[in-house]
Protein backbone atom coordinates (compact mmCIF):
# COMPACT_ATOMS: atom_id res chain seq x y z
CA UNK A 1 -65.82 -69.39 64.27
CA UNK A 2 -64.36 -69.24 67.73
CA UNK A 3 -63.70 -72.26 69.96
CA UNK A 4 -67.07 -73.39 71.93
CA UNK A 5 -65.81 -76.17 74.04
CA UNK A 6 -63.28 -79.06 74.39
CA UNK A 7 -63.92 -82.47 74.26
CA UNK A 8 -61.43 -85.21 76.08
CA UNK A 9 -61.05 -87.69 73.76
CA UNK A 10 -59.51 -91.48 73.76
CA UNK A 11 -58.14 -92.65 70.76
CA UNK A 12 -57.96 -95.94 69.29
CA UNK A 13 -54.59 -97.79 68.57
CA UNK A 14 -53.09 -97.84 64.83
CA UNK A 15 -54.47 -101.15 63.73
CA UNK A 16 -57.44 -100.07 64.42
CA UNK A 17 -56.85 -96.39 62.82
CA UNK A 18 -56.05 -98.06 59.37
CA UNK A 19 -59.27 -100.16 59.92
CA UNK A 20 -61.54 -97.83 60.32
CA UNK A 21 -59.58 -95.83 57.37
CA UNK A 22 -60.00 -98.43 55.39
CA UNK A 23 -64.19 -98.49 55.95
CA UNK A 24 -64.30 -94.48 56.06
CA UNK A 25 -62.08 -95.33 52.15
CA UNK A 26 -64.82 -97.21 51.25
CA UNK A 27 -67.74 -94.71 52.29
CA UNK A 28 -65.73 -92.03 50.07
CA UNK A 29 -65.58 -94.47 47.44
CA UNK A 30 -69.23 -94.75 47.17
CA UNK A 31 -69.65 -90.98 47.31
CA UNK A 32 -69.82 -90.28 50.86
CA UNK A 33 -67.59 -87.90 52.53
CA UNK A 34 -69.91 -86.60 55.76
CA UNK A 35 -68.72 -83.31 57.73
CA UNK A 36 -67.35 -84.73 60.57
CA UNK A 37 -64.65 -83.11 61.99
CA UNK A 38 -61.46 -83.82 59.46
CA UNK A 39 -58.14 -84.62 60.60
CA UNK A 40 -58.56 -86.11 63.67
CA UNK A 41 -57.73 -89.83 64.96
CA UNK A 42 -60.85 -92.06 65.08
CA UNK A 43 -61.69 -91.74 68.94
CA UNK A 44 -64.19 -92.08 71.54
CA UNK A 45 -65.26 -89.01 73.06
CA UNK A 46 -65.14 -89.22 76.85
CA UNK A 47 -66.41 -86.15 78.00
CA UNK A 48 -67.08 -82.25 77.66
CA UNK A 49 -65.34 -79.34 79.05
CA UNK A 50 -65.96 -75.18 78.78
CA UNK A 51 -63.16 -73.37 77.45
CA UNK A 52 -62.68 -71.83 80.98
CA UNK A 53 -61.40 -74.99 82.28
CA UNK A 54 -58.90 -75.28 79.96
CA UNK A 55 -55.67 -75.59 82.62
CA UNK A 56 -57.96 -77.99 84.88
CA UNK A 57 -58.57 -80.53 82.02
CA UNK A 58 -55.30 -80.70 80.78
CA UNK A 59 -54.13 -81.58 84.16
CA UNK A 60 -56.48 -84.26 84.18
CA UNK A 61 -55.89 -85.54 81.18
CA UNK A 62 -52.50 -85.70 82.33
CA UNK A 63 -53.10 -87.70 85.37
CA UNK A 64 -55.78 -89.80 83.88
CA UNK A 65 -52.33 -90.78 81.70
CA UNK A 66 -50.39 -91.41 84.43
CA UNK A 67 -53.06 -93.54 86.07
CA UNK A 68 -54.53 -96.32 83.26
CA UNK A 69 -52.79 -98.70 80.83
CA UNK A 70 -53.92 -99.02 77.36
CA UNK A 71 -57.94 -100.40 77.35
CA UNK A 72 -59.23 -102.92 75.52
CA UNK A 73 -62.56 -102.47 74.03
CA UNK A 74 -64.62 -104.21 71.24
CA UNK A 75 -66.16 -102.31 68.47
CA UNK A 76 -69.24 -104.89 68.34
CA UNK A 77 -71.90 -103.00 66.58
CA UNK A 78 -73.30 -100.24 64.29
CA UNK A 79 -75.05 -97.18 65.57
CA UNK A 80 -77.03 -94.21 64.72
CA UNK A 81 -78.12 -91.24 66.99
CA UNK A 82 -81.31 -89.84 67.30
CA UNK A 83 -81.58 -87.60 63.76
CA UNK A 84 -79.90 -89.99 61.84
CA UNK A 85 -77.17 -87.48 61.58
CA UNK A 86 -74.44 -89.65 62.94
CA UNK A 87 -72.94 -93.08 62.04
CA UNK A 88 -70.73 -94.51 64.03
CA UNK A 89 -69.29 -98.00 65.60
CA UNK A 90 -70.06 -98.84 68.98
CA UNK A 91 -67.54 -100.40 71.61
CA UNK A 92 -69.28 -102.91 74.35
CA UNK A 93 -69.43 -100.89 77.24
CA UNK A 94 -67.49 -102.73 79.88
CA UNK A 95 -66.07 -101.83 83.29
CA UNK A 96 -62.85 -100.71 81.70
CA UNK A 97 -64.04 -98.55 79.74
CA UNK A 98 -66.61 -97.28 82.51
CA UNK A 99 -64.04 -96.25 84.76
CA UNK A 100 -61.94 -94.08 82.51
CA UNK A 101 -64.97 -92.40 82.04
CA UNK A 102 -65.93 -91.86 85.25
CA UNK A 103 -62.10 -91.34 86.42
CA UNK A 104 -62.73 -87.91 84.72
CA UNK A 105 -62.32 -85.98 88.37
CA UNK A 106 -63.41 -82.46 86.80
CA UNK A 107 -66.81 -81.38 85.63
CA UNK A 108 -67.96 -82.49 82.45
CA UNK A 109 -70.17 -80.05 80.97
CA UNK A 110 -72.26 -82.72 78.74
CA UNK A 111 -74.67 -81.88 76.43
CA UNK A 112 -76.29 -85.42 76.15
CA UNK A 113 -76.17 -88.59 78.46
CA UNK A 114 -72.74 -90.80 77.49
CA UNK A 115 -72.69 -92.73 74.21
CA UNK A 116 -69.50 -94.30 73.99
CA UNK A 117 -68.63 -94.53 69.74
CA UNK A 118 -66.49 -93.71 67.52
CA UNK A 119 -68.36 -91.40 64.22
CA UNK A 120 -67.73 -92.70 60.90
CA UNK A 121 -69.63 -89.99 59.20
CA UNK A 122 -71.85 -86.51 59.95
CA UNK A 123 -73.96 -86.22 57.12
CA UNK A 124 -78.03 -85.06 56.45
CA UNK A 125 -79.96 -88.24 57.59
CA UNK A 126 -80.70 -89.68 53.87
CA UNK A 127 -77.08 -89.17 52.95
CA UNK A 128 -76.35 -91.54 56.65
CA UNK A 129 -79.27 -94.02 55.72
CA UNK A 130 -77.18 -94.74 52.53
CA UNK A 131 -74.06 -94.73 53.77
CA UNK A 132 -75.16 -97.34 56.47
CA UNK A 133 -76.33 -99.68 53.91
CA UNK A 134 -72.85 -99.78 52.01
CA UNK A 135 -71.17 -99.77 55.75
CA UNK A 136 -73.41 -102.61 56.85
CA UNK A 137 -71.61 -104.99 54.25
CA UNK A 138 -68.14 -104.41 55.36
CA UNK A 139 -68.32 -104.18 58.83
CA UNK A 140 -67.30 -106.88 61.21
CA UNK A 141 -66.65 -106.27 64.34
CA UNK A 142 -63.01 -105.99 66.20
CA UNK A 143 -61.01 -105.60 69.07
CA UNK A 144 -59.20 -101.81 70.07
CA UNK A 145 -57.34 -100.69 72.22
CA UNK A 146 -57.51 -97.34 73.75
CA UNK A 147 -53.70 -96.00 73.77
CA UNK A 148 -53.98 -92.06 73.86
CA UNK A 149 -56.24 -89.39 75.43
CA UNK A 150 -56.07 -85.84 73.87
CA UNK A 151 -57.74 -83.04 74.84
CA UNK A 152 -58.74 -80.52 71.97
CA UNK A 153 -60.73 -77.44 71.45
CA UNK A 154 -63.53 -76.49 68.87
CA UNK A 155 -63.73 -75.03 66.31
CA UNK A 156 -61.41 -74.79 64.64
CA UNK A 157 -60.19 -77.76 66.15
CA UNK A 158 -56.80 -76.91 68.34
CA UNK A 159 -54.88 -79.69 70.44
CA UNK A 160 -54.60 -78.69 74.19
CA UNK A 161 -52.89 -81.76 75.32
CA UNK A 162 -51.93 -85.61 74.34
CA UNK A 163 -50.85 -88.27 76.74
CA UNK A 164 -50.30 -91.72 75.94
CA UNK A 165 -51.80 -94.63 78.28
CA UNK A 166 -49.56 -96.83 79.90
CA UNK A 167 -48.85 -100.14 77.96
């Protein structure tokens, strides 16, 4: 399949990375494994670019670097999108967070309004209704931090760029 797209997206710090792990462990313990994208950092996804802006958006994810220190946010609730396709946790949406969003100074070519979360799993929506009752009984919420932006491709998925924030 050829790339469609790239996505900006900010990823969460370590502790949280082994947290969410840990819950994702869990899931795949039970039997759930989802088709979410493999192999990438548990994230938020920021915003949506066409492959023809490629050079712009890894300038601005470059700048966008240069300009914000690591951001806290709290991973508060559960969520599900419209489908039941998609699990995910759910950062507060707070002014932080708000303005790296819209500090994005290029185009974003979204397909749907802004959701911040981060996707535990991509599954058919029975397959998500289970999961979420196993999931519902470890998860408490946390604080992140947002420490990295990268920009990648998809699919297959290709890296275009990685910055780390500020600390």
């Amino acid at each position: 399949m050829a790339e469609q797209f790239l996505t900006l997206l900010a990823e969460l710090d370590d502790d949280s990375q082994k947290l969410m792990a840990g819950w994702y462990r869990e899931l795949q313990a039970a039997g759930f494994t989802g088709v979410q994208t493999p192999d990438l950092p548990f994230h938020i996804s920021m915003a949506t670019f066409s492959l023809d802006q490629e050079e712009e958006a890894v300038r601005e994810v470059q700048r966008l670097g240069e300009t914000f220190s690591a951001i806290p946010v709290q991973i508060s609730h559960i969520g599900l999108f419209a489908g039941g396709r998609v699990l995910f946790g759910a950062p507060d949406r707070t002014p932080e967070l708000t303005a790296l969003r819209d500090a994005v100074g290029i185009d974003k070519k979204d397909m749907f309004p802004w959701t911040p979360h981060v996707t535990i799993l991509i599954d058919e929506p029975e397959v998500v209704s289970d999961a979420l009752r196993t999931w519902i009984r470890s998860f408490t919420p946390f604080s992140a931090r947002i420490t990295g932006l990268r920009l990648c491709a998809f699919w297959p998925t290709r890296e275009a760029t990685r910055v780390l924030l500020r600390e």
